[in-house]
Structures are given as structure tokens and as C-alpha cells.
N, C-alpha and C. Protein backbone atom coordinates (compact mmCIF):
# COMPACT_ATOMS: atom_id res chain seq x y z
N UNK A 1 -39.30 24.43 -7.65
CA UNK A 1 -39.67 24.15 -9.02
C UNK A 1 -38.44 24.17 -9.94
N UNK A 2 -37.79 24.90 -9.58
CA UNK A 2 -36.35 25.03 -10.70
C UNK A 2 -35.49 24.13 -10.48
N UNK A 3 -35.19 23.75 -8.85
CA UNK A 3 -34.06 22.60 -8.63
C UNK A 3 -35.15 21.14 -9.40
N UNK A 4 -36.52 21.04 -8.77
CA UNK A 4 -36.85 19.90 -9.89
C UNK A 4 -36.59 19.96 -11.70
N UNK A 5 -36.43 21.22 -12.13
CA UNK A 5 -36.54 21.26 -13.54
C UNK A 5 -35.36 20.63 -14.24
N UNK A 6 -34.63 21.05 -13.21
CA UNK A 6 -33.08 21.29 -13.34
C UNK A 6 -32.53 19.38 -13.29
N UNK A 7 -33.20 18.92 -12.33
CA UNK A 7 -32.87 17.21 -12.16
C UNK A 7 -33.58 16.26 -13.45
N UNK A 8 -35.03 17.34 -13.86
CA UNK A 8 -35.47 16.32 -15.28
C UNK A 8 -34.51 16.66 -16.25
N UNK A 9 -34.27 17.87 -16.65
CA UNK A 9 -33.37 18.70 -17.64
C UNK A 9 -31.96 17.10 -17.69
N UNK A 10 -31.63 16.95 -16.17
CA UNK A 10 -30.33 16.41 -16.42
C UNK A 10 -30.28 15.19 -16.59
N UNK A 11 -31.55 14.51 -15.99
CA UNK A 11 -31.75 12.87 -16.29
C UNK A 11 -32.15 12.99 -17.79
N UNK A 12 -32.50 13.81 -17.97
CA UNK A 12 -33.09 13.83 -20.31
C UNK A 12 -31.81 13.97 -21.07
N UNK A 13 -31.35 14.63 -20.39
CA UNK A 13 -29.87 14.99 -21.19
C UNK A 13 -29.48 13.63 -21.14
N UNK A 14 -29.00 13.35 -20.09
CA UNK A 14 -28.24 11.75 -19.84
C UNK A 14 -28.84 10.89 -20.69
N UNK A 15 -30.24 10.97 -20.53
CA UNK A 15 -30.72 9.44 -21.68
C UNK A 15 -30.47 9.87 -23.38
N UNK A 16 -30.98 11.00 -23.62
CA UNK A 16 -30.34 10.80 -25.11
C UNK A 16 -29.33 11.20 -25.26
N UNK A 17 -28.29 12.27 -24.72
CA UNK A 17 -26.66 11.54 -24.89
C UNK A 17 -26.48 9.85 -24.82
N UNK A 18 -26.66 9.24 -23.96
CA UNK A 18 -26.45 7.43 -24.25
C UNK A 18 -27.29 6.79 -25.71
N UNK A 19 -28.69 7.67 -25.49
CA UNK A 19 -29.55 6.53 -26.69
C UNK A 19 -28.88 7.27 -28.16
N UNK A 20 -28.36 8.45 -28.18
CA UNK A 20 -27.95 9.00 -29.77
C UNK A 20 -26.44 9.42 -29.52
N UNK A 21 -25.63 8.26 -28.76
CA UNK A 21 -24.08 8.83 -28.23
C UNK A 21 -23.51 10.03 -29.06
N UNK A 22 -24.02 11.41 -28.28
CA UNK A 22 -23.76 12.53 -28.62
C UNK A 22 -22.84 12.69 -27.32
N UNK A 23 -21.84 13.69 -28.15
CA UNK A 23 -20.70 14.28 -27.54
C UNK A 23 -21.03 15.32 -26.66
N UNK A 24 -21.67 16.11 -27.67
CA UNK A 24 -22.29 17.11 -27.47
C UNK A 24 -23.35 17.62 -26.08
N UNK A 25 -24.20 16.18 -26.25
CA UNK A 25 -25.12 16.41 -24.88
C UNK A 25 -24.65 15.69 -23.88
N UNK A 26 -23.12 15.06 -23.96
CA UNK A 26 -22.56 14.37 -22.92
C UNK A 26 -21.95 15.39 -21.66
N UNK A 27 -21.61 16.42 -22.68
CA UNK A 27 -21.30 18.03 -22.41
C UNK A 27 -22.32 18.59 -21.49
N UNK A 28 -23.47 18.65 -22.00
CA UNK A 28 -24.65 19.43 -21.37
C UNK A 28 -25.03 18.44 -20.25
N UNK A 29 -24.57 17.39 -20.95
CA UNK A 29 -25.51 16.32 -18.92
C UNK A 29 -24.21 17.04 -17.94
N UNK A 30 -23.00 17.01 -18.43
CA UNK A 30 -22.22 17.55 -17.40
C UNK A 30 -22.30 18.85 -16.50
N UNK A 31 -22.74 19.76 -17.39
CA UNK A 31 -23.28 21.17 -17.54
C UNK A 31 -24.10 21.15 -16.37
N UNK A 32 -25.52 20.36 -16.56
CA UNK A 32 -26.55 20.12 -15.87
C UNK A 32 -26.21 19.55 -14.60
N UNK A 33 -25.52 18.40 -14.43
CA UNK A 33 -24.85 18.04 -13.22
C UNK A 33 -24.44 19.00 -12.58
N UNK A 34 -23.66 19.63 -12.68
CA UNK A 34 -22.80 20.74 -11.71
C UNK A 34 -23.68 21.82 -11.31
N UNK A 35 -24.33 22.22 -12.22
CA UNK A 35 -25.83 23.27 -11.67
C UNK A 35 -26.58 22.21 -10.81
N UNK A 36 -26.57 21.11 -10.69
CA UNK A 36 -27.41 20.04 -10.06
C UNK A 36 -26.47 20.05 -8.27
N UNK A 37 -25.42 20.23 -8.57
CA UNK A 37 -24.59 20.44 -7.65
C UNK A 37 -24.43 21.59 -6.44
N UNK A 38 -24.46 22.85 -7.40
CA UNK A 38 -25.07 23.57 -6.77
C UNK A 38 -26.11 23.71 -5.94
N UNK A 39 -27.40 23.67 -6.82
CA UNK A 39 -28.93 23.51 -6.34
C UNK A 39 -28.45 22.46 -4.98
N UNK A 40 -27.94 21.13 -5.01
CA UNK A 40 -27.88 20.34 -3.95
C UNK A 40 -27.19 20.81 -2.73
N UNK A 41 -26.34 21.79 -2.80
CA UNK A 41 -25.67 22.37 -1.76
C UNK A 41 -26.24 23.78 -1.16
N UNK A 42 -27.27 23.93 -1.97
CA UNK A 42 -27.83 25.05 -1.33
C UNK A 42 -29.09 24.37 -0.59
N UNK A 43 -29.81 22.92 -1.20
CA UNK A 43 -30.36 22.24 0.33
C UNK A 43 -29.45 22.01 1.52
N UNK A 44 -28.27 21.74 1.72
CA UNK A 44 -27.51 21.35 3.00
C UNK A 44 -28.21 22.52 4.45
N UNK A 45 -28.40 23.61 3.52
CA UNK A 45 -28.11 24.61 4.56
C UNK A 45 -29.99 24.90 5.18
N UNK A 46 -30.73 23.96 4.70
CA UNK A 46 -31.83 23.88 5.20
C UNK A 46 -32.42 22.57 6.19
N UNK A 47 -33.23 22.43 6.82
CA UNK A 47 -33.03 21.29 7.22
C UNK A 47 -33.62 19.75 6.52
N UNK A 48 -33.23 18.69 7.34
CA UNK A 48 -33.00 17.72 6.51
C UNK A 48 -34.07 17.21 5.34
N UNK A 49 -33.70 17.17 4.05
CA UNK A 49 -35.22 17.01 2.92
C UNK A 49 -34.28 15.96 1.82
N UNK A 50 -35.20 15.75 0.49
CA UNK A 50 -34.58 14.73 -0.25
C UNK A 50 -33.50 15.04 -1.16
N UNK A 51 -34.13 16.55 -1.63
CA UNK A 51 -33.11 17.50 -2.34
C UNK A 51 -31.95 17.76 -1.99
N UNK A 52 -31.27 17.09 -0.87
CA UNK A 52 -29.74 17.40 -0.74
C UNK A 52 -29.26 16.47 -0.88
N UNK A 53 -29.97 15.38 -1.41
CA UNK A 53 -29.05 13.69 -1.67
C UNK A 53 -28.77 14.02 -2.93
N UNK A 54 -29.32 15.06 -4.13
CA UNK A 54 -29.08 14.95 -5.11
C UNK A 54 -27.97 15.27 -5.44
N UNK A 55 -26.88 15.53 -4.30
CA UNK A 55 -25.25 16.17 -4.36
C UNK A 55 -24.82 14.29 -4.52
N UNK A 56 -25.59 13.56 -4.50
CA UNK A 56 -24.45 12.17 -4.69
C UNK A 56 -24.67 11.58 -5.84
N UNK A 57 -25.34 12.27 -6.96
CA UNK A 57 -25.33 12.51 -8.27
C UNK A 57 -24.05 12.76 -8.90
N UNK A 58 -22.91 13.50 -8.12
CA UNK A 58 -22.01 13.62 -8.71
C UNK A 58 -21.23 12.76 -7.87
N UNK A 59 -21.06 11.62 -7.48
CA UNK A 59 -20.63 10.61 -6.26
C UNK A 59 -20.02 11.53 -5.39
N UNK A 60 -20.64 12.07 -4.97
CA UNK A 60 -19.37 12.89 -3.57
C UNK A 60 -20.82 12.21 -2.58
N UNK A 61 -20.50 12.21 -1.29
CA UNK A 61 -20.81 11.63 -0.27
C UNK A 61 -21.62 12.69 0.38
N UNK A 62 -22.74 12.62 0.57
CA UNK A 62 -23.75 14.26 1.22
C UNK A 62 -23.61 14.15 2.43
N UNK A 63 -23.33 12.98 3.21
CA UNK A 63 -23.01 13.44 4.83
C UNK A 63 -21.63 13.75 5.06
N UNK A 64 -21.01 13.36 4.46
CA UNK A 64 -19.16 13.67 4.97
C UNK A 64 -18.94 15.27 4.47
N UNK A 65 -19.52 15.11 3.53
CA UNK A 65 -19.34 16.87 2.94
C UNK A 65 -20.47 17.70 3.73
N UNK A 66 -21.30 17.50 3.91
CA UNK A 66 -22.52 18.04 5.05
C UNK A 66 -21.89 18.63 6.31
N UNK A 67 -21.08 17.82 7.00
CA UNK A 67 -20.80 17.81 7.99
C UNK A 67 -19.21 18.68 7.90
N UNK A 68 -18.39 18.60 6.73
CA UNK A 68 -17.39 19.00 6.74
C UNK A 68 -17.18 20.66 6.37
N UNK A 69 -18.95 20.87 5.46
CA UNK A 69 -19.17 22.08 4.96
C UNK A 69 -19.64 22.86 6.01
N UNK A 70 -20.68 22.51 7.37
CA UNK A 70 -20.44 23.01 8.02
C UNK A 70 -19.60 23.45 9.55
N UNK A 71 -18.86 22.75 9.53
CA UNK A 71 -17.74 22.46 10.60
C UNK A 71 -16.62 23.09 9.76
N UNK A 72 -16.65 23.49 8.62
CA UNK A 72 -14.99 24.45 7.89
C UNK A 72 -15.46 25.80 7.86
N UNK A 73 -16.12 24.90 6.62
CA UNK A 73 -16.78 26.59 6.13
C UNK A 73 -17.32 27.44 6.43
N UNK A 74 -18.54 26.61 7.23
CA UNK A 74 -19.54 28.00 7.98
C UNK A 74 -19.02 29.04 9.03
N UNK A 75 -18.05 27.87 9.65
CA UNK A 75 -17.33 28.78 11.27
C UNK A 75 -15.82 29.60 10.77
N UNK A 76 -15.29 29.05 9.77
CA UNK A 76 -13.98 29.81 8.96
C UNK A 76 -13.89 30.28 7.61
N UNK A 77 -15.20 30.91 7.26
CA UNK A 77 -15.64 31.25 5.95
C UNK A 77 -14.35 32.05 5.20
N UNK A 78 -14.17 31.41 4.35
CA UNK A 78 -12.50 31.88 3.17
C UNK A 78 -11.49 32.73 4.06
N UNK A 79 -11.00 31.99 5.06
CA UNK A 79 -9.85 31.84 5.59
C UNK A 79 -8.75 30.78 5.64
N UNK A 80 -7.94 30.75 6.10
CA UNK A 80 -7.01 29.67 6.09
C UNK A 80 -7.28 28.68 6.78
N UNK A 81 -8.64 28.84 7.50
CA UNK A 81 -8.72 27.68 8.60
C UNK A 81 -10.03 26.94 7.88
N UNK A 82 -10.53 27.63 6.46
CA UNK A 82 -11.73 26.84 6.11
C UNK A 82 -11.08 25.92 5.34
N UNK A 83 -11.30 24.66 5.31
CA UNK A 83 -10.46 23.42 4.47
C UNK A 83 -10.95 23.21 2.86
N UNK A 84 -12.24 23.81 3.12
CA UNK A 84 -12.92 23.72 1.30
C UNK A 84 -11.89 24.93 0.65
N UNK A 85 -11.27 25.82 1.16
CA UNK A 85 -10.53 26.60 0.41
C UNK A 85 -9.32 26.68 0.57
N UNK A 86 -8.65 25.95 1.66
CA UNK A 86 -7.45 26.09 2.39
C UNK A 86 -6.41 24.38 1.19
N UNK A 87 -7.45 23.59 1.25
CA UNK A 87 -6.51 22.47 0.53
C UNK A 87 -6.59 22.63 -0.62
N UNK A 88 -6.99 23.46 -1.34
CA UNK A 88 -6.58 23.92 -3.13
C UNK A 88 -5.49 25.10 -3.04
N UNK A 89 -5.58 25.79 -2.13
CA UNK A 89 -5.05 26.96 -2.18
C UNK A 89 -3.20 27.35 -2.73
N UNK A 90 -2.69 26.41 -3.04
CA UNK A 90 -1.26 26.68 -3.84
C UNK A 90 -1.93 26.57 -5.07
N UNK A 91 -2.82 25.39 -5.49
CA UNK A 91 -3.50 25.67 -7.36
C UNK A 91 -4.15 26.60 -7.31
N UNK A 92 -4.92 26.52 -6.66
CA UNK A 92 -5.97 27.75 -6.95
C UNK A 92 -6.55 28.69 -5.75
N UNK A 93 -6.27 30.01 -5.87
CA UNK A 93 -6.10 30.73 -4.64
C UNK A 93 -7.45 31.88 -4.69
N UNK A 94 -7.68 31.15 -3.69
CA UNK A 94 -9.39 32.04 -3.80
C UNK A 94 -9.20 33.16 -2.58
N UNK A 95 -8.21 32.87 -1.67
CA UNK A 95 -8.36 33.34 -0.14
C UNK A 95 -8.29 35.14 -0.65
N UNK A 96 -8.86 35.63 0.00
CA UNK A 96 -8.77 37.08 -0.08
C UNK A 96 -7.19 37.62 -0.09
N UNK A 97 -6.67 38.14 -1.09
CA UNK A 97 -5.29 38.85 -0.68
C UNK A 97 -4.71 39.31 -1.75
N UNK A 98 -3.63 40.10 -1.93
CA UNK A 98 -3.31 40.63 -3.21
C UNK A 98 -2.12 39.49 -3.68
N UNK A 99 -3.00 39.03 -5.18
CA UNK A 99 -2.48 38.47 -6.29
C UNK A 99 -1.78 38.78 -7.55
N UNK A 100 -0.87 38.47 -7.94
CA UNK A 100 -0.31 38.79 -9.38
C UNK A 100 -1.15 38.23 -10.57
N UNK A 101 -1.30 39.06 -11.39
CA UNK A 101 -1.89 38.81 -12.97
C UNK A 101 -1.98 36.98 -12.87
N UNK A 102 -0.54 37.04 -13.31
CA UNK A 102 -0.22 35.12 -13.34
C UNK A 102 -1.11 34.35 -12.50
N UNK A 103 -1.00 34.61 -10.93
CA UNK A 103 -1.99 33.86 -10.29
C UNK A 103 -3.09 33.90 -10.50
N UNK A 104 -3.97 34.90 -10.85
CA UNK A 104 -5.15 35.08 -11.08
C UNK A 104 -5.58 34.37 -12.15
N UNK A 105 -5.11 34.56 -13.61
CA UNK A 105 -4.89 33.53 -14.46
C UNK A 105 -5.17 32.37 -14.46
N UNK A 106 -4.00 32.18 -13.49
CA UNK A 106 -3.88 30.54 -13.94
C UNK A 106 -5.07 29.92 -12.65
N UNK A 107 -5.58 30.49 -11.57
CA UNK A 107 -6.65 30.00 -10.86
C UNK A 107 -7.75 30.37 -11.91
N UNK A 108 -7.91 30.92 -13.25
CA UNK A 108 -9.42 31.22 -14.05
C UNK A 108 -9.15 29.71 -14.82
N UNK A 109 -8.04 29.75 -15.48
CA UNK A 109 -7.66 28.52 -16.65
C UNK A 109 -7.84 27.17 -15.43
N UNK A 110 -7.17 27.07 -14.62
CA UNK A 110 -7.45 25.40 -13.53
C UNK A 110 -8.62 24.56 -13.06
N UNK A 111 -9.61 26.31 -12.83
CA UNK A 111 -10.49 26.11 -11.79
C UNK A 111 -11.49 24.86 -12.62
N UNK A 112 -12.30 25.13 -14.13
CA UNK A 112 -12.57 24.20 -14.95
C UNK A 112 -12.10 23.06 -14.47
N UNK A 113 -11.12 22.36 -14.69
CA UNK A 113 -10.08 21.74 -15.06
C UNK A 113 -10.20 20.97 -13.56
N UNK A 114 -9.99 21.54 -12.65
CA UNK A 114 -10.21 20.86 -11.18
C UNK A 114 -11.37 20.27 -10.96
N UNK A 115 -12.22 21.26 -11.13
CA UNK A 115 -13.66 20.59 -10.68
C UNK A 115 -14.14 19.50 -11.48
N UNK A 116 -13.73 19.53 -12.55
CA UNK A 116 -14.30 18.47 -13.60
C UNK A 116 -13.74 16.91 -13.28
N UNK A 117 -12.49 17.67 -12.59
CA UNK A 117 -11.68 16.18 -11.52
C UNK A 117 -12.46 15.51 -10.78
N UNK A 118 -12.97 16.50 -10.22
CA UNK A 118 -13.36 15.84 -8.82
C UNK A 118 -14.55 14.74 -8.94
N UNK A 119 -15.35 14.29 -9.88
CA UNK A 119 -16.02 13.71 -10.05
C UNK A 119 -15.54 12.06 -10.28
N UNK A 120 -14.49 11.79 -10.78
CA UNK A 120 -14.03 10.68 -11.24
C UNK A 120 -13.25 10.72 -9.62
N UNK A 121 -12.69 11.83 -9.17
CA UNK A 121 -11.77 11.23 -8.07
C UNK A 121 -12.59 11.00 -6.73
N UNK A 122 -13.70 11.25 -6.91
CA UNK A 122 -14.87 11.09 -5.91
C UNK A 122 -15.15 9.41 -6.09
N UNK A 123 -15.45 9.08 -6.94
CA UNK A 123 -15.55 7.91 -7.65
C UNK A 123 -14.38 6.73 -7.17
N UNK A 124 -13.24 6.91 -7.17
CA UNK A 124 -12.26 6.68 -7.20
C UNK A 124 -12.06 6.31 -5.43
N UNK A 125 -12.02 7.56 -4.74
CA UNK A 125 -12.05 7.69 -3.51
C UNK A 125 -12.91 6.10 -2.73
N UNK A 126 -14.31 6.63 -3.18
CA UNK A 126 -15.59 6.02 -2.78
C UNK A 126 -15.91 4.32 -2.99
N UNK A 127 -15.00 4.36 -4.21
CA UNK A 127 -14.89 2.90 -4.86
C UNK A 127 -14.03 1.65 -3.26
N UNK A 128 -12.95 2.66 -3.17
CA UNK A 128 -11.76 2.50 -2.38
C UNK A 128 -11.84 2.07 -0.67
N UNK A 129 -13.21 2.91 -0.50
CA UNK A 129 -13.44 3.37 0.68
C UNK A 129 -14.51 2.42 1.02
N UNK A 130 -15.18 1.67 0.08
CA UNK A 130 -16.79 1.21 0.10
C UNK A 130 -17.23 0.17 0.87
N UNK A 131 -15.80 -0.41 1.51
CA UNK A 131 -15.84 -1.30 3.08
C UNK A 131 -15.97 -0.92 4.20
N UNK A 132 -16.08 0.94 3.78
CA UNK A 132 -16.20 1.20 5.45
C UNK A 132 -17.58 1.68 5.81
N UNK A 133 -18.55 1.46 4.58
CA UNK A 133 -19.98 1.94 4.56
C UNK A 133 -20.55 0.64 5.08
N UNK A 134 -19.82 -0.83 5.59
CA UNK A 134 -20.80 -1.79 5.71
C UNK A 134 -20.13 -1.88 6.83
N UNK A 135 -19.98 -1.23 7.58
CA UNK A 135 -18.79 -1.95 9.07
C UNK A 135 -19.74 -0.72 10.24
């Protein structure tokens, strides 16, 4: 009931941010997306239903990340060998270990800042890539 609330919440946001081009709720569809993101990645780990396509809401790809989330993450959970944490890890250092002030920091100030990336570079990626979905 909440992951559905959560997908009307974000398709409403989206239409009147466009129909009253507010800044403001362009903000909150984003908001809503990424909680949409969540919710979608916590279907992966159940078996297969419709609620985990809603991770390509934010264009990232639900089988390549499906398959990559559990083949890294599940078997090398926040180690150096899990790749969801291992290829950020000079920006932003999540791995268990003792950090300086600075690092800690500057992984609170980035982390925003990254993820909000990844949506356009998903986009970007996917745009790039979109000959190899018909072969």
C-alpha cells in the first residue's frame, strides 16, 4: 500500500510541476522518485513482481542492476569486492574503516550531489547503449 502511494504521490507531483511549471514541486517529484527508488530496490530482493520495474523510473536498467546487485552486493556486502561501493569509494567512502573529519564531510556534502547524477548519466549511458537492446 505505501510503495503504491508513494508511485501516485510521484506521478501527481510530476503532472502539476509540468501543468503549473513549479520549481518547487519539480523538487518534490525528485524527492518522490528516489523514495520510488528505494521502495523499487527493496522489490529486487523478492521474487519476480511488477514493483521492481518501477526502479526504471529513474532510467537505470532493473535487470543489469538486478543481477549486478546480487552478484556484488549480496555475496561482498561493503567490502572492497562489492562494486556498488567499491567504484565510488575515492569520492565517497562508505567502506567500514577509520576516517578523518574531512573525509567524512566531504562524503555527507557529495553524496547529494552524486546521486542526483546518476539519473541524467543513466540516461546518457542508456541513450548510448540502446542498439544493444535490439540485437
Amino acid at each position: 500500500m505505501y510503495s503504491d502511494t508513494m508511485l501516485v504521490m510521484l506521478v501527481s507531483a510530476a503532472i502539476f510541476s509540468a501543468k503549473l511549471s513549479s520549481n518547487y514541486l519539480a523538487l518534490l517529484t525528485g524527492a518522490f522518485m528516489y523514495c520510488q527508488l528505494v521502495i523499487a530496490h527493496n522489490y529486487f530482493h523478492r521474487k519476480d513482481n511488477f514493483r521492481m520495474h518501477w526502479i526504471n523510473l529513474t532510467l537505470a536498467d532493473f535487470t543489469s542492476w538486478r543481477i549486478t546487485h546480487a552478484m556484488s552486493h549480496h555475496l561482498y556486502t561493503n567490502s572492497y569486492y562489492d562494486l556498488e561501493i567499491s567504484f565510488i569509494e575515492p569520492i565517497l567512502q562508505y567502506l567500514p574503516r577509520k576516517k578523518s573529519f574531512e573525509s567524512k564531510a566531504l562524503s555527507f556534502i557529495l553524496t547529494p550531489v552524486f546521486y542526483s547524477l546518476m539519473t541524467p548519466m543513466n540516461a546518457i549511458y542508456r541513450f548510448f547503449n540502446l542498439g544493444s537492446y535490439f540485437i
